[in-house]
N, C-alpha and C. Protein backbone atom coordinates (compact mmCIF):
# COMPACT_ATOMS: atom_id res chain seq x y z
N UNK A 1 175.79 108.93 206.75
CA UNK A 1 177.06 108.86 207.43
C UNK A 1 177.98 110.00 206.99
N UNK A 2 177.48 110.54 206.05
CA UNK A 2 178.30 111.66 205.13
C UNK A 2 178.34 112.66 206.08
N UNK A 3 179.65 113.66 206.68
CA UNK A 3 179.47 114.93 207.31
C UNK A 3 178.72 116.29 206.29
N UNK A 4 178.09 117.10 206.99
CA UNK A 4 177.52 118.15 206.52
C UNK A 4 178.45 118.83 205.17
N UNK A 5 178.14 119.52 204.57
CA UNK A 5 178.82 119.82 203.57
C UNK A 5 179.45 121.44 203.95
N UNK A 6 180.91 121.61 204.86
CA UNK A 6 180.75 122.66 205.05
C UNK A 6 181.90 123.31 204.19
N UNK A 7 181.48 124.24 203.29
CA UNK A 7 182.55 125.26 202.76
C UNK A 7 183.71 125.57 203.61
N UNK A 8 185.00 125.46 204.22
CA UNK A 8 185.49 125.98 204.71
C UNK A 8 186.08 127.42 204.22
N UNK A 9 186.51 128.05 204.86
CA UNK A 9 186.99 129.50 203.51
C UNK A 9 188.87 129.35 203.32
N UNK A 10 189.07 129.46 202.68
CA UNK A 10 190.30 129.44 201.68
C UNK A 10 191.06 129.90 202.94
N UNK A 11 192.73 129.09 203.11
CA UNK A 11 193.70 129.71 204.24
C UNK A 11 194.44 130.86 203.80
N UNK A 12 194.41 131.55 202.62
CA UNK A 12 194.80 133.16 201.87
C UNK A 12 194.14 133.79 201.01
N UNK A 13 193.02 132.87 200.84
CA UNK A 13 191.82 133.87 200.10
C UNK A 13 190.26 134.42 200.71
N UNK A 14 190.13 135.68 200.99
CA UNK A 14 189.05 135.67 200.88
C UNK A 14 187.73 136.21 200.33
N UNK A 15 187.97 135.34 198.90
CA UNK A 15 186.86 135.06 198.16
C UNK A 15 186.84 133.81 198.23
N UNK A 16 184.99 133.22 198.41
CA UNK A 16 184.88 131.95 198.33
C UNK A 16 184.87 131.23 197.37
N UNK A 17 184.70 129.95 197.07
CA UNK A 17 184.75 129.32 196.36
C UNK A 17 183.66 129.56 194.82
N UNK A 18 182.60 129.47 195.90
CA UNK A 18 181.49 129.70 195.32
C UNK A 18 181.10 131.14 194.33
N UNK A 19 181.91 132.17 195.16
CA UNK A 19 181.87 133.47 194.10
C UNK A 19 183.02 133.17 192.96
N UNK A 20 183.53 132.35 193.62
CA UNK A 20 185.22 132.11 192.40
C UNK A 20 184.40 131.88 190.60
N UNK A 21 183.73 130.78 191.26
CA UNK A 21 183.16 130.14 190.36
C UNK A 21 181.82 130.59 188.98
N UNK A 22 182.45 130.70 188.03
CA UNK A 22 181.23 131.39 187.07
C UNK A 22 179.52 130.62 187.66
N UNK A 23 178.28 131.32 187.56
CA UNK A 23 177.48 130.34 187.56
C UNK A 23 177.09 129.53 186.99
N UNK A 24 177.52 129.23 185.43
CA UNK A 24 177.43 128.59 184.23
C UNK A 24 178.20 128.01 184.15
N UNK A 25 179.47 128.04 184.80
CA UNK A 25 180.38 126.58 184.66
C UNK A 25 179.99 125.69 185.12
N UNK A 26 180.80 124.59 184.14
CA UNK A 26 180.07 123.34 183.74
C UNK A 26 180.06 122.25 185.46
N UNK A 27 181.10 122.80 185.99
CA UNK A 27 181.62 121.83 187.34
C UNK A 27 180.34 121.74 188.61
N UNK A 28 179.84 123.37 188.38
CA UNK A 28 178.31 123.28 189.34
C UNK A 28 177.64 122.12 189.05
N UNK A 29 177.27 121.60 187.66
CA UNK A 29 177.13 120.35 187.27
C UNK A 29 177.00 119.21 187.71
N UNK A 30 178.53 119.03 187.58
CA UNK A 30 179.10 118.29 188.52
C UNK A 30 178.80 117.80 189.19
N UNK A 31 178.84 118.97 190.40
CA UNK A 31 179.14 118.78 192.12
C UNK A 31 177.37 118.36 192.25
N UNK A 32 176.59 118.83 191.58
CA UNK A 32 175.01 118.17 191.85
C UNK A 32 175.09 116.78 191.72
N UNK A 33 175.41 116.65 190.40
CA UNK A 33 175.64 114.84 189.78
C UNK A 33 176.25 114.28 191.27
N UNK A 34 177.57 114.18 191.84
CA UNK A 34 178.41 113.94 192.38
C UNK A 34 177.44 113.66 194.14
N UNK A 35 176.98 115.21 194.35
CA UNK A 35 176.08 114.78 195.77
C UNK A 35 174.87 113.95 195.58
N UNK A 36 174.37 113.40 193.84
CA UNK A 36 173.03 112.46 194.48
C UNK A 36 174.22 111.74 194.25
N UNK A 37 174.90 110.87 193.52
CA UNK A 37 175.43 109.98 193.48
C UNK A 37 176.42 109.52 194.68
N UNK A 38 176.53 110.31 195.99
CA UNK A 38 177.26 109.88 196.92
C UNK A 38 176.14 109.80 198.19
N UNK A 39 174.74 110.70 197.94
CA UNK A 39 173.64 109.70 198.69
C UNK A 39 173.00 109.15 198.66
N UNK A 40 173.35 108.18 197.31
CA UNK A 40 172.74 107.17 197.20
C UNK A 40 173.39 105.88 197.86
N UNK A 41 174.82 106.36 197.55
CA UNK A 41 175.86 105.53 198.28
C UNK A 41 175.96 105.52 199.50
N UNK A 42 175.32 106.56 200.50
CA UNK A 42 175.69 106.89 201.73
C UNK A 42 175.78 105.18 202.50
N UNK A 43 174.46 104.64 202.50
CA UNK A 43 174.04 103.05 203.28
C UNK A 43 175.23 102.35 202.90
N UNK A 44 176.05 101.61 201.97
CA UNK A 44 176.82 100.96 201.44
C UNK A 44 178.13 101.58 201.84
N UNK A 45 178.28 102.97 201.54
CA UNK A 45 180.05 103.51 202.46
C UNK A 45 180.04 103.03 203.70
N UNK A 46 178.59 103.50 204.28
CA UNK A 46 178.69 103.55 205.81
C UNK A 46 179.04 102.49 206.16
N UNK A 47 178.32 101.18 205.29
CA UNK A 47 178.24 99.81 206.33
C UNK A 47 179.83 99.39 205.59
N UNK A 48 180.52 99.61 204.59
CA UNK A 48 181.61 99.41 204.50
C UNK A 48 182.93 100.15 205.68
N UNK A 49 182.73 101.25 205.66
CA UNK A 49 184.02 102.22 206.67
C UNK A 49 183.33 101.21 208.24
N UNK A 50 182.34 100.87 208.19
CA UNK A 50 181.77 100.19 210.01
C UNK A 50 182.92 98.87 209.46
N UNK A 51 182.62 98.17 208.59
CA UNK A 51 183.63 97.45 208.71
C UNK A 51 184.57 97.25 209.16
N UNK A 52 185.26 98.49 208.23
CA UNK A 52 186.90 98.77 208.19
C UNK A 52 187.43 98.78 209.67
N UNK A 53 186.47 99.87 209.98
CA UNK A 53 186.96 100.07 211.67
C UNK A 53 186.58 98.73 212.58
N UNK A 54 185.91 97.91 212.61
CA UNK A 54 185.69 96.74 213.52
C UNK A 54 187.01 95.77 213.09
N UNK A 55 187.39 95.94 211.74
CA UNK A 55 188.67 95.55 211.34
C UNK A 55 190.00 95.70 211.68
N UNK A 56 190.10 97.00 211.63
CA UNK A 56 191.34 97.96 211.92
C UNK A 56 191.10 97.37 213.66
N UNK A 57 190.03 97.83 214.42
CA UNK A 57 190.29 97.63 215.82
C UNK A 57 190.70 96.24 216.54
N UNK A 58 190.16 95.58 215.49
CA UNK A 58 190.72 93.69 216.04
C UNK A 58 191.55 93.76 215.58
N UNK A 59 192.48 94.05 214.90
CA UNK A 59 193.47 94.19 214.37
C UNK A 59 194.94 94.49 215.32
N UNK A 60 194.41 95.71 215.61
CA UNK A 60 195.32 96.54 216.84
C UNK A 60 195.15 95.52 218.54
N UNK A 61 194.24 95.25 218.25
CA UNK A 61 193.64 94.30 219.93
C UNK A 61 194.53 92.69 219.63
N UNK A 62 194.93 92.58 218.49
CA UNK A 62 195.62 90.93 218.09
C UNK A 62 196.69 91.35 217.56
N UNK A 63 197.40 92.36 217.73
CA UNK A 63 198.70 92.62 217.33
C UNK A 63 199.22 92.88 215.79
N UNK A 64 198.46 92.53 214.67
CA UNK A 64 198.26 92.71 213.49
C UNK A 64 199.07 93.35 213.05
């Protein structure tokens, strides 16, 4: 359910992110840790935000 992962480029810089960034800093790290750990989650966000919205929309349809 996750959108693609797209870099957008900076609204007054252009250098990207990615050159910003040493290759040895620790945050590249990170951001690996961070993407398995959010697709693992992907099934469980998804069927949670499907919720939300079948929620939010009866919601608005019953005056809520």
């Amino acid at each position: 359910m996750r959108s693609p992962d797209v870099q957008p480029l900076g609204m007054f810089s252009y250098v990207s992110v990615e050159d910003r960034v040493p290759v040895d800093h620790p945050i590249r790290k990170l951001r690996v840790l961070v993407d398995a750990i959010l697709g693992e989650l992907d099934e469980l966000l998804a069927a949670r935000y499907a919720a939300c919205c079948r929620w939010s929309t009866a919601c608005a349809a019953n005056g809520c």
